[in-house]
C-alpha atoms as a PDB file:
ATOM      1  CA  UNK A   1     -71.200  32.050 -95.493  1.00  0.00           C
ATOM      2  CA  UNK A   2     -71.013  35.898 -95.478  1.00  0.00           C
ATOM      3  CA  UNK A   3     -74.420  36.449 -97.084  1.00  0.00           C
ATOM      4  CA  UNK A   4     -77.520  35.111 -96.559  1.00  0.00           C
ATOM      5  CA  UNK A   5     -77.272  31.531 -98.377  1.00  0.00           C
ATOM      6  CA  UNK A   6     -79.426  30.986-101.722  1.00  0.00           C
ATOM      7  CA  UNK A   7     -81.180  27.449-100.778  1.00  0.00           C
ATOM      8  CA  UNK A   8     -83.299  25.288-102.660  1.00  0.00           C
ATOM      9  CA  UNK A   9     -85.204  22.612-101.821  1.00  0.00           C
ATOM     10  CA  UNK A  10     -85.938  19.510-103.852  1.00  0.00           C
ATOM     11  CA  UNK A  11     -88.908  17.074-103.080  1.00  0.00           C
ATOM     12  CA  UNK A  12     -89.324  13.734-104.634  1.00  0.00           C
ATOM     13  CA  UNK A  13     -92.981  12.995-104.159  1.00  0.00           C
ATOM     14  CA  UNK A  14     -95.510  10.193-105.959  1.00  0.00           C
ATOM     15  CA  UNK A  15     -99.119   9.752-105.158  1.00  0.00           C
ATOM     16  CA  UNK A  16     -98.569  12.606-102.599  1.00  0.00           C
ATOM     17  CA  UNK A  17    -101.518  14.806-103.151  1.00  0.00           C
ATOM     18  CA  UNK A  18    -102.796  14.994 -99.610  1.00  0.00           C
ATOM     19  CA  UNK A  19     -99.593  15.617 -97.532  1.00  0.00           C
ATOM     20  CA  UNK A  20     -97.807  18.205-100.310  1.00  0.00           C
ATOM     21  CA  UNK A  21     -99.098  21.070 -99.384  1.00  0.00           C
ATOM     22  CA  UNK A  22     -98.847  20.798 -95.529  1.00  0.00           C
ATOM     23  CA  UNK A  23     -95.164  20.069 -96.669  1.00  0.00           C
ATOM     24  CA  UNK A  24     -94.701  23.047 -98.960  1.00  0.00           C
ATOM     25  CA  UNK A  25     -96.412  25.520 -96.403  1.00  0.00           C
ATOM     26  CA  UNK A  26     -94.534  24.827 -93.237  1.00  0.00           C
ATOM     27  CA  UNK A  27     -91.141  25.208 -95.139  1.00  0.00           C
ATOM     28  CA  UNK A  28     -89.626  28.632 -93.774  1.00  0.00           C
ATOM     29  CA  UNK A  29     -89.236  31.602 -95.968  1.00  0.00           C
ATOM     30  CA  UNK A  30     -85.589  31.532 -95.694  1.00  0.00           C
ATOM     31  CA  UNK A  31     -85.811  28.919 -98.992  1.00  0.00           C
ATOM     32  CA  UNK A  32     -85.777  30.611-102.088  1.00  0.00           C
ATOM     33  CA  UNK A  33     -88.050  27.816-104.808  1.00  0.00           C
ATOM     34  CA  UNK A  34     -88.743  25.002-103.635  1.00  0.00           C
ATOM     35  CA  UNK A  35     -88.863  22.128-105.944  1.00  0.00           C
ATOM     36  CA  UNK A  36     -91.736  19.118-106.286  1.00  0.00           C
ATOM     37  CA  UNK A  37     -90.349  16.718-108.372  1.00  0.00           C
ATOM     38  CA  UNK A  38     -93.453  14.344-109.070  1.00  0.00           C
ATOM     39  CA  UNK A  39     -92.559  10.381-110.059  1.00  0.00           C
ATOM     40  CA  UNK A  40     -94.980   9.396-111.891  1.00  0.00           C
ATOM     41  CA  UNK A  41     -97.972  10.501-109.919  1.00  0.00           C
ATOM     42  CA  UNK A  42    -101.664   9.605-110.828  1.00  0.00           C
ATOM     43  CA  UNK A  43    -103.652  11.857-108.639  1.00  0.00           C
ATOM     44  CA  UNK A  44    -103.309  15.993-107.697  1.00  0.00           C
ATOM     45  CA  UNK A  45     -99.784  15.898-106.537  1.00  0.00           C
ATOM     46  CA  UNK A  46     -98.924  18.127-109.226  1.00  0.00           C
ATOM     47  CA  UNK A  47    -101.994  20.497-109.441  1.00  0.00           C
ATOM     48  CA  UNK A  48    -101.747  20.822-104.768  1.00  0.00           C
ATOM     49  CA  UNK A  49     -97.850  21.292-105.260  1.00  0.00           C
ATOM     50  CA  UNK A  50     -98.339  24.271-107.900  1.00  0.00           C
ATOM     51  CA  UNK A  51    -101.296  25.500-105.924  1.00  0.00           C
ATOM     52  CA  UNK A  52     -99.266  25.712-103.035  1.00  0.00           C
ATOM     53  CA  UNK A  53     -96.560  28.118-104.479  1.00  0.00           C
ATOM     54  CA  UNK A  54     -93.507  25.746-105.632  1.00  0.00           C
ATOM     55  CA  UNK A  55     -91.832  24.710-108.836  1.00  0.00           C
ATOM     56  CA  UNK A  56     -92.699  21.275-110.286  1.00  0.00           C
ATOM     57  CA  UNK A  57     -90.757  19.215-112.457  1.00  0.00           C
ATOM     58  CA  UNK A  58     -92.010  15.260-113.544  1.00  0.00           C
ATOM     59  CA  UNK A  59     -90.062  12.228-114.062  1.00  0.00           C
ATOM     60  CA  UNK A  60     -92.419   9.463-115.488  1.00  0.00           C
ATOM     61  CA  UNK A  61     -89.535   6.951-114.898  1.00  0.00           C
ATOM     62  CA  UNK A  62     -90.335   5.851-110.889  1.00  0.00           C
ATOM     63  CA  UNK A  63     -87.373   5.323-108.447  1.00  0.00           C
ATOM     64  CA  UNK A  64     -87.003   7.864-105.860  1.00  0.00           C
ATOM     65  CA  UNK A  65     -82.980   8.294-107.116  1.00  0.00           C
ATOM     66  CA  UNK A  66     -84.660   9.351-110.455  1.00  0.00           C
ATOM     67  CA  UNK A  67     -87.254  11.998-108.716  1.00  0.00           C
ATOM     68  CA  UNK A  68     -83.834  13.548-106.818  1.00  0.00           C
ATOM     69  CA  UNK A  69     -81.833  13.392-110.229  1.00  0.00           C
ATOM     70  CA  UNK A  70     -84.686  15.288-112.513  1.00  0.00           C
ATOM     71  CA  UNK A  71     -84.931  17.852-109.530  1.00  0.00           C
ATOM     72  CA  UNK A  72     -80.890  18.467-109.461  1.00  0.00           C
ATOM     73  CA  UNK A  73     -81.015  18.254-113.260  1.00  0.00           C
ATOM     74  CA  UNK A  74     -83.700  21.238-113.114  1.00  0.00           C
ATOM     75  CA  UNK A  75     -81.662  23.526-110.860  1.00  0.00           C
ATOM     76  CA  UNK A  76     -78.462  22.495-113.079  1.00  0.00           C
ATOM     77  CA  UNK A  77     -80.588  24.460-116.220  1.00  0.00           C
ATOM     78  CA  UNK A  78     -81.512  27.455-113.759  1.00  0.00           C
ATOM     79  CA  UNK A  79     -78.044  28.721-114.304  1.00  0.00           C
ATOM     80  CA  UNK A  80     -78.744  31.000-111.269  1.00  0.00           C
ATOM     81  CA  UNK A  81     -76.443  30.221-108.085  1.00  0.00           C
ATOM     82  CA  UNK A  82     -77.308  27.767-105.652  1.00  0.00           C
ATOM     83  CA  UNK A  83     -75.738  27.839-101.992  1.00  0.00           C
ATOM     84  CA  UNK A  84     -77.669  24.946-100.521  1.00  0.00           C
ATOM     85  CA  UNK A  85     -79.852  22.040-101.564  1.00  0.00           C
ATOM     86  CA  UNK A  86     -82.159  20.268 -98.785  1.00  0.00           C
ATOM     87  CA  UNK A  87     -83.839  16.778 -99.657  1.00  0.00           C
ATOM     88  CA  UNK A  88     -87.035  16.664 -97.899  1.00  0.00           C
ATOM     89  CA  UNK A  89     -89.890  13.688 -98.705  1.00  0.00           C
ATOM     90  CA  UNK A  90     -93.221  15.024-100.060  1.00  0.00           C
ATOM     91  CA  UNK A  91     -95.131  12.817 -97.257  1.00  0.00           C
ATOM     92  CA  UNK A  92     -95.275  15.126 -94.123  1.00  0.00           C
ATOM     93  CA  UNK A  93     -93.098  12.526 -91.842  1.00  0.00           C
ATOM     94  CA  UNK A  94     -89.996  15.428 -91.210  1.00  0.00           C
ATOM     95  CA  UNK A  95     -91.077  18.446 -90.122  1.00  0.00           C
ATOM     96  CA  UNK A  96     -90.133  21.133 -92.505  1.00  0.00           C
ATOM     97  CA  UNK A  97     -90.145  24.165 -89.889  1.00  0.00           C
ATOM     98  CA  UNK A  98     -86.815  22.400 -88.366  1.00  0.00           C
ATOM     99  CA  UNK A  99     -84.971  23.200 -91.952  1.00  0.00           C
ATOM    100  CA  UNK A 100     -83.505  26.659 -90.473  1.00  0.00           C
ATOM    101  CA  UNK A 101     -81.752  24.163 -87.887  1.00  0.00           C
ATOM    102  CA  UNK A 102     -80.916  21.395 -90.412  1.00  0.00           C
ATOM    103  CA  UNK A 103     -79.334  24.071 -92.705  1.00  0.00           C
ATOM    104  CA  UNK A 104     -77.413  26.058 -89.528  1.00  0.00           C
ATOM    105  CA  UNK A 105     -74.285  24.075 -89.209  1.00  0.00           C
ATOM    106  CA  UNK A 106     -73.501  24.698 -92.881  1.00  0.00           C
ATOM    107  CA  UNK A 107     -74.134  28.819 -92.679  1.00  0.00           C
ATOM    108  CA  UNK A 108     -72.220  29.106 -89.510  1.00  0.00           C
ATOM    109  CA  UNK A 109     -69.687  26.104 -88.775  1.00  0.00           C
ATOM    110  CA  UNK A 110     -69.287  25.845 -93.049  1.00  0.00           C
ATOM    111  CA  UNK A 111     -69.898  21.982 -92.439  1.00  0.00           C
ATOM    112  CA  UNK A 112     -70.726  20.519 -96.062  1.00  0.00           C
ATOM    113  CA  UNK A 113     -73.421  17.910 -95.274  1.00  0.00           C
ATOM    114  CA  UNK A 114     -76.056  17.267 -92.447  1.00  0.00           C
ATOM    115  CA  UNK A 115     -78.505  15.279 -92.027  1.00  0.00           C
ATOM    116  CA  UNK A 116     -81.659  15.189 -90.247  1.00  0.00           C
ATOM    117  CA  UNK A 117     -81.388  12.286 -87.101  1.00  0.00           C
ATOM    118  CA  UNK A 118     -84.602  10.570 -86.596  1.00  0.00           C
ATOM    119  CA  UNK A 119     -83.764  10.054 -82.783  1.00  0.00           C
ATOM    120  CA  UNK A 120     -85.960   8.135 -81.000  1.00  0.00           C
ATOM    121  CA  UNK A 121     -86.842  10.201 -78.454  1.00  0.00           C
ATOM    122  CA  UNK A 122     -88.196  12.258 -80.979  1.00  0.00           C
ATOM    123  CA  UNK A 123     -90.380   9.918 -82.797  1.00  0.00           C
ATOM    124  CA  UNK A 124     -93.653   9.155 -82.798  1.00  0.00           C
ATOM    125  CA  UNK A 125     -94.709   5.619 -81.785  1.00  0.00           C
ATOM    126  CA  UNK A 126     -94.584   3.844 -85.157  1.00  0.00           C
ATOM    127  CA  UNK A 127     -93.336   6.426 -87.566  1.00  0.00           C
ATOM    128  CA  UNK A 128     -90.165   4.012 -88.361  1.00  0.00           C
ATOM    129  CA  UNK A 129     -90.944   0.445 -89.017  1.00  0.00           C
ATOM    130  CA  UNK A 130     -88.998  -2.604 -88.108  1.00  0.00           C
ATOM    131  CA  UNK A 131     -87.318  -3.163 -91.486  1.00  0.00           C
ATOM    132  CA  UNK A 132     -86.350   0.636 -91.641  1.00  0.00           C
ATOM    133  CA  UNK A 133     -84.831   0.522 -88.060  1.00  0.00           C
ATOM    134  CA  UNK A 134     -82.945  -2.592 -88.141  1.00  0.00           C
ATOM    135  CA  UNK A 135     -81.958  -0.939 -92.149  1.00  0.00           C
ATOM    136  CA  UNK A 136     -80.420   2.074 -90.455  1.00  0.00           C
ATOM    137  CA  UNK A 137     -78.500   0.564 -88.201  1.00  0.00           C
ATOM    138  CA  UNK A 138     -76.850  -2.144 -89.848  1.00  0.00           C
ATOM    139  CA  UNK A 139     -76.045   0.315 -92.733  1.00  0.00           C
ATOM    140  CA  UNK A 140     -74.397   3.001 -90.312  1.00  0.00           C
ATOM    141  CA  UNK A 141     -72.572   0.336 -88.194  1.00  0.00           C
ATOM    142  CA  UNK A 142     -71.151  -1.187 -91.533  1.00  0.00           C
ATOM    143  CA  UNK A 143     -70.406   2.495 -92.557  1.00  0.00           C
ATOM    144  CA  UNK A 144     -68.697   3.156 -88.852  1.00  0.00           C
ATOM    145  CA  UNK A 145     -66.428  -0.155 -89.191  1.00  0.00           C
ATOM    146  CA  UNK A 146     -65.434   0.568 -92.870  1.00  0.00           C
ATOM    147  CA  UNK A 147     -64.856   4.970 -92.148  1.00  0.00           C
ATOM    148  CA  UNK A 148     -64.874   5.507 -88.933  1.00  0.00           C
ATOM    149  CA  UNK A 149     -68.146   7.413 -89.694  1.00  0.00           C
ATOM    150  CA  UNK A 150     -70.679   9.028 -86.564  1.00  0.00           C
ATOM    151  CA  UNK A 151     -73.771   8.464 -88.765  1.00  0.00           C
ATOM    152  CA  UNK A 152     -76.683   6.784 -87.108  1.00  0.00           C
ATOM    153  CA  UNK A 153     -79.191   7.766 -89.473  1.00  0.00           C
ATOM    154  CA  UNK A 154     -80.235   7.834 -93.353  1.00  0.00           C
ATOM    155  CA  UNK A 155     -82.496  10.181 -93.051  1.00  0.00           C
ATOM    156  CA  UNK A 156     -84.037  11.696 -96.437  1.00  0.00           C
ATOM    157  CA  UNK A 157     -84.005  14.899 -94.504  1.00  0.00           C
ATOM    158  CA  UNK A 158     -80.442  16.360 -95.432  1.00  0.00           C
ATOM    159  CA  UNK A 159     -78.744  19.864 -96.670  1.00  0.00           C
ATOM    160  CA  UNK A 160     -75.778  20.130 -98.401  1.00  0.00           C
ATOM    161  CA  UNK A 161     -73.835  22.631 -99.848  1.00  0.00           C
ATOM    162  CA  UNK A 162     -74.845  22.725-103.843  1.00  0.00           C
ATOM    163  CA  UNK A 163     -70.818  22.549-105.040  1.00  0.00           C
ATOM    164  CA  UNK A 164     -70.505  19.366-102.652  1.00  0.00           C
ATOM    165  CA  UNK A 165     -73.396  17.511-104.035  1.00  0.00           C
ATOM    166  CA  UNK A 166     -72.274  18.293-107.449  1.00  0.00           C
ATOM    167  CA  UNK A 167     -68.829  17.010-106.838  1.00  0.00           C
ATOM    168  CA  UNK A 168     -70.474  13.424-105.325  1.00  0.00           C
ATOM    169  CA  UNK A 169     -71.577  12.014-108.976  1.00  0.00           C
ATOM    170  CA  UNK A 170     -75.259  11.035-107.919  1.00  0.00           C
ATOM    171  CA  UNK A 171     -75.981   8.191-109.940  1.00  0.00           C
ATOM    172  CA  UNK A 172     -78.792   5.499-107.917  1.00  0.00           C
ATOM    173  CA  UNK A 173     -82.372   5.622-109.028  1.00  0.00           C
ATOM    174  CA  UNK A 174     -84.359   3.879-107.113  1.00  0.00           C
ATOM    175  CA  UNK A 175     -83.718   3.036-102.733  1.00  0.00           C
ATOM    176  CA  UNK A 176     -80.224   3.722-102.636  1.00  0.00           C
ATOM    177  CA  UNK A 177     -79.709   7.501-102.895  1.00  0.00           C
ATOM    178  CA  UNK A 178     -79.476   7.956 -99.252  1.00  0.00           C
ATOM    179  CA  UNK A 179     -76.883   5.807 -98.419  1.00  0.00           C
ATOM    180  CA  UNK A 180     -74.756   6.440-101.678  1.00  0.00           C
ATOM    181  CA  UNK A 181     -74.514  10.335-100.817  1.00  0.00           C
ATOM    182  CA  UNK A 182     -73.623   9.253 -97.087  1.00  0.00           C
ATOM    183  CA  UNK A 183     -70.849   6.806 -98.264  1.00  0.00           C
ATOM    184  CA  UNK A 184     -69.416   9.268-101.101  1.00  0.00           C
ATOM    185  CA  UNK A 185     -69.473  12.234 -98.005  1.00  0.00           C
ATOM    186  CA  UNK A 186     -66.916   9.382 -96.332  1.00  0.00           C
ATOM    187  CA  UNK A 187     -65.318   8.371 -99.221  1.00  0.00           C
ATOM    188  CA  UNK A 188     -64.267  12.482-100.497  1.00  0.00           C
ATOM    189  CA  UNK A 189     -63.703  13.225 -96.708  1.00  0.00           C
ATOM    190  CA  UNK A 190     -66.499  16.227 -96.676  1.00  0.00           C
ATOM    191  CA  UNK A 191     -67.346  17.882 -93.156  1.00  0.00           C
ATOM    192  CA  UNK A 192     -70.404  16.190 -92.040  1.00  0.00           C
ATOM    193  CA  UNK A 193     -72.924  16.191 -89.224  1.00  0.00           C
ATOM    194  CA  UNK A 194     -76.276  15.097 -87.965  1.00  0.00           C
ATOM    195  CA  UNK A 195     -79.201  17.559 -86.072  1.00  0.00           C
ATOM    196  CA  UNK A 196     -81.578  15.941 -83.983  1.00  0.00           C
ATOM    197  CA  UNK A 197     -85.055  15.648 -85.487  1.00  0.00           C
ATOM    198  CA  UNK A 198     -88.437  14.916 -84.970  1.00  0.00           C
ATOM    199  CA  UNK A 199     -90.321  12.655 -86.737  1.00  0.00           C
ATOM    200  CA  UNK A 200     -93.857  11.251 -87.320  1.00  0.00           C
ATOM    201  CA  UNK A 201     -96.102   9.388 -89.061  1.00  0.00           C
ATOM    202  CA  UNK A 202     -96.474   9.558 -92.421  1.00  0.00           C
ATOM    203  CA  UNK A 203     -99.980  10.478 -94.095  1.00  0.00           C
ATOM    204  CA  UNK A 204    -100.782   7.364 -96.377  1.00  0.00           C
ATOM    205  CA  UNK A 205     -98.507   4.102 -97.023  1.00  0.00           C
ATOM    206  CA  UNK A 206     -95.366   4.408 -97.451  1.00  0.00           C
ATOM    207  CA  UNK A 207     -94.144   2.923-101.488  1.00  0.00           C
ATOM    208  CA  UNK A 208     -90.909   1.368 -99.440  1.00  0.00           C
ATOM    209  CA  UNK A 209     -91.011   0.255 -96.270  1.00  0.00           C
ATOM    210  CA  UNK A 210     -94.976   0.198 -96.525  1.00  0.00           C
ATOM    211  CA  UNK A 211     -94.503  -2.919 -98.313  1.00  0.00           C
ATOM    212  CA  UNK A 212     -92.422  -6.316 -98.229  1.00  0.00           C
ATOM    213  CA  UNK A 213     -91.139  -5.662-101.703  1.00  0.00           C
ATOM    214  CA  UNK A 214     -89.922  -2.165-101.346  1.00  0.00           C
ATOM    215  CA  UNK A 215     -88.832  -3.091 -97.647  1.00  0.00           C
ATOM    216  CA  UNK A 216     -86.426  -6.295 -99.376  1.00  0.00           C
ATOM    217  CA  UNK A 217     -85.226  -4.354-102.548  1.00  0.00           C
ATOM    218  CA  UNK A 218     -84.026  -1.072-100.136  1.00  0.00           C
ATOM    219  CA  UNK A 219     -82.316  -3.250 -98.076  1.00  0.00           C
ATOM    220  CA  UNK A 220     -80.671  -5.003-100.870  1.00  0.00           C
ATOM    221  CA  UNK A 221     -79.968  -1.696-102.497  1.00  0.00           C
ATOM    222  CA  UNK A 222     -78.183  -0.365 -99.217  1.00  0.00           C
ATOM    223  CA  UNK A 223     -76.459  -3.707 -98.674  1.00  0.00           C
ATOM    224  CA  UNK A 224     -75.211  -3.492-102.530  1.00  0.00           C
ATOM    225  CA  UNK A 225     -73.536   0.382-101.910  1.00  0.00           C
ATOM    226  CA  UNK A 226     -71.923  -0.381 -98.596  1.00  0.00           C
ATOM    227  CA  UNK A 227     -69.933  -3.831-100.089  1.00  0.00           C
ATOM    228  CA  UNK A 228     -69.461  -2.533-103.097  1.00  0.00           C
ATOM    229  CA  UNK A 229     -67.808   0.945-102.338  1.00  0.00           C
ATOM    230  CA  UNK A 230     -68.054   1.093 -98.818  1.00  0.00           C
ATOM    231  CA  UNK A 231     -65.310  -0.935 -98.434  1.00  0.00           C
ATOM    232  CA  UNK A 232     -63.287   0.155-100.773  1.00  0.00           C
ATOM    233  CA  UNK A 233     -60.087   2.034 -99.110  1.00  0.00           C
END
């Protein structure tokens, strides 16, 4: 990109009052709006998030696809330009400083998608749990047999360039809007790549893999998108 990139960032958040604002203030200054998109919450999310200087949008309908969608529908209506979008979660787990790096390969290599690797040597003790480890890597080996992909990560930490993620259709609404942008990258045959990130705990319970029904019903999700049009040369 010859000029300095117009990005905006989009963060599905519910019940997230505590951790938005450390989120919102360690984002650099290189973002132009950042974007809370609150799913239904029922405590300050909202009130913190405009306190702390970014847009907010609602969706009362809960599924974190939904949250993503009403924030992309928002910046659809801007009809300003948009360069690139970044997905970050509202729950202080990703460390929003490391954006300038997540956002790098697409300003000077003019890749079209990365995402942010939760390595392990860059985790803290705990900050994945079983189900989401064992998740990640049975959905990027099935990805690697069926494309040939190098993912080893869905990671809701991710930039992409804004005409990409238009072109990709988003359509899930609840667990498996990480995995369907990863599989439609494949499937169009967009430039992609991963940056090594750190990664911690979150602050409260995690709404997915926090509990044995969110845990089952993103792994069925992810399961669903990888035989269903994973597969499909």
């Amino acid at each position: 990109m010859s000029k300095k990139p117009i990005i905006r960032v989009i963060i599905p958040a519910y019940n997230e009052a505590a951790s938005i604002p450390l989120v919102i203030g360690a984002i650099p200054s290189v973002v132009t709006e950042i974007i809370v998109c609150s799913n239904n919450s029922n405590d300050d999310t909202v009130i913190n998030a405009r306190n702390s200087g970014a847009t907010v949008v609602e969706e009362p309908i809960p599924g974190y696809g939904n949250a993503c969608l009403k924030g992309m529908e928002y910046v659809a209506a801007l009809g300003e330009a948009t360069d690139i979008i970044v997905f970050l979660d509202g729950d202080y787990s990703d460390y929003p400083e490391q954006l300038t790096e997540l956002v790098a390969p697409i300003i000077k290599e003019d890749i079209d998608f990365v995402i942010g690797a939760r390595v392990k040597d860059l985790r803290e003790v705990g900050s994945m749990t079983i189900p989401q480890i064992f998740g990640n890597w049975l959905a990027t080996t099935l990805m690697r047999f069926s494309f040939n992909s190098r993912f080893t990560d869905l990671g809701p930490f991710r930039a992409i360039k804004y005409d990409k993620l238009l072109e990709l259709e988003m359509e899930d609404r609840t667990y498996g809007w990480t995995v369907e942008m990863q599989l439609k990258v494949l499937k169009k045959g967009f430039t992609y790549k991963e940056v090594m990130m750190k990664y911690r705990n979150r602050i409260g319970v995690s709404k997915v893999s926090g509990t044995v029904k969110g845990a089952i019903f993103a792994g069925v999700k992810i399961l669903t998108w990888i035989f269903k049009y994973g597969f499909k040369k």
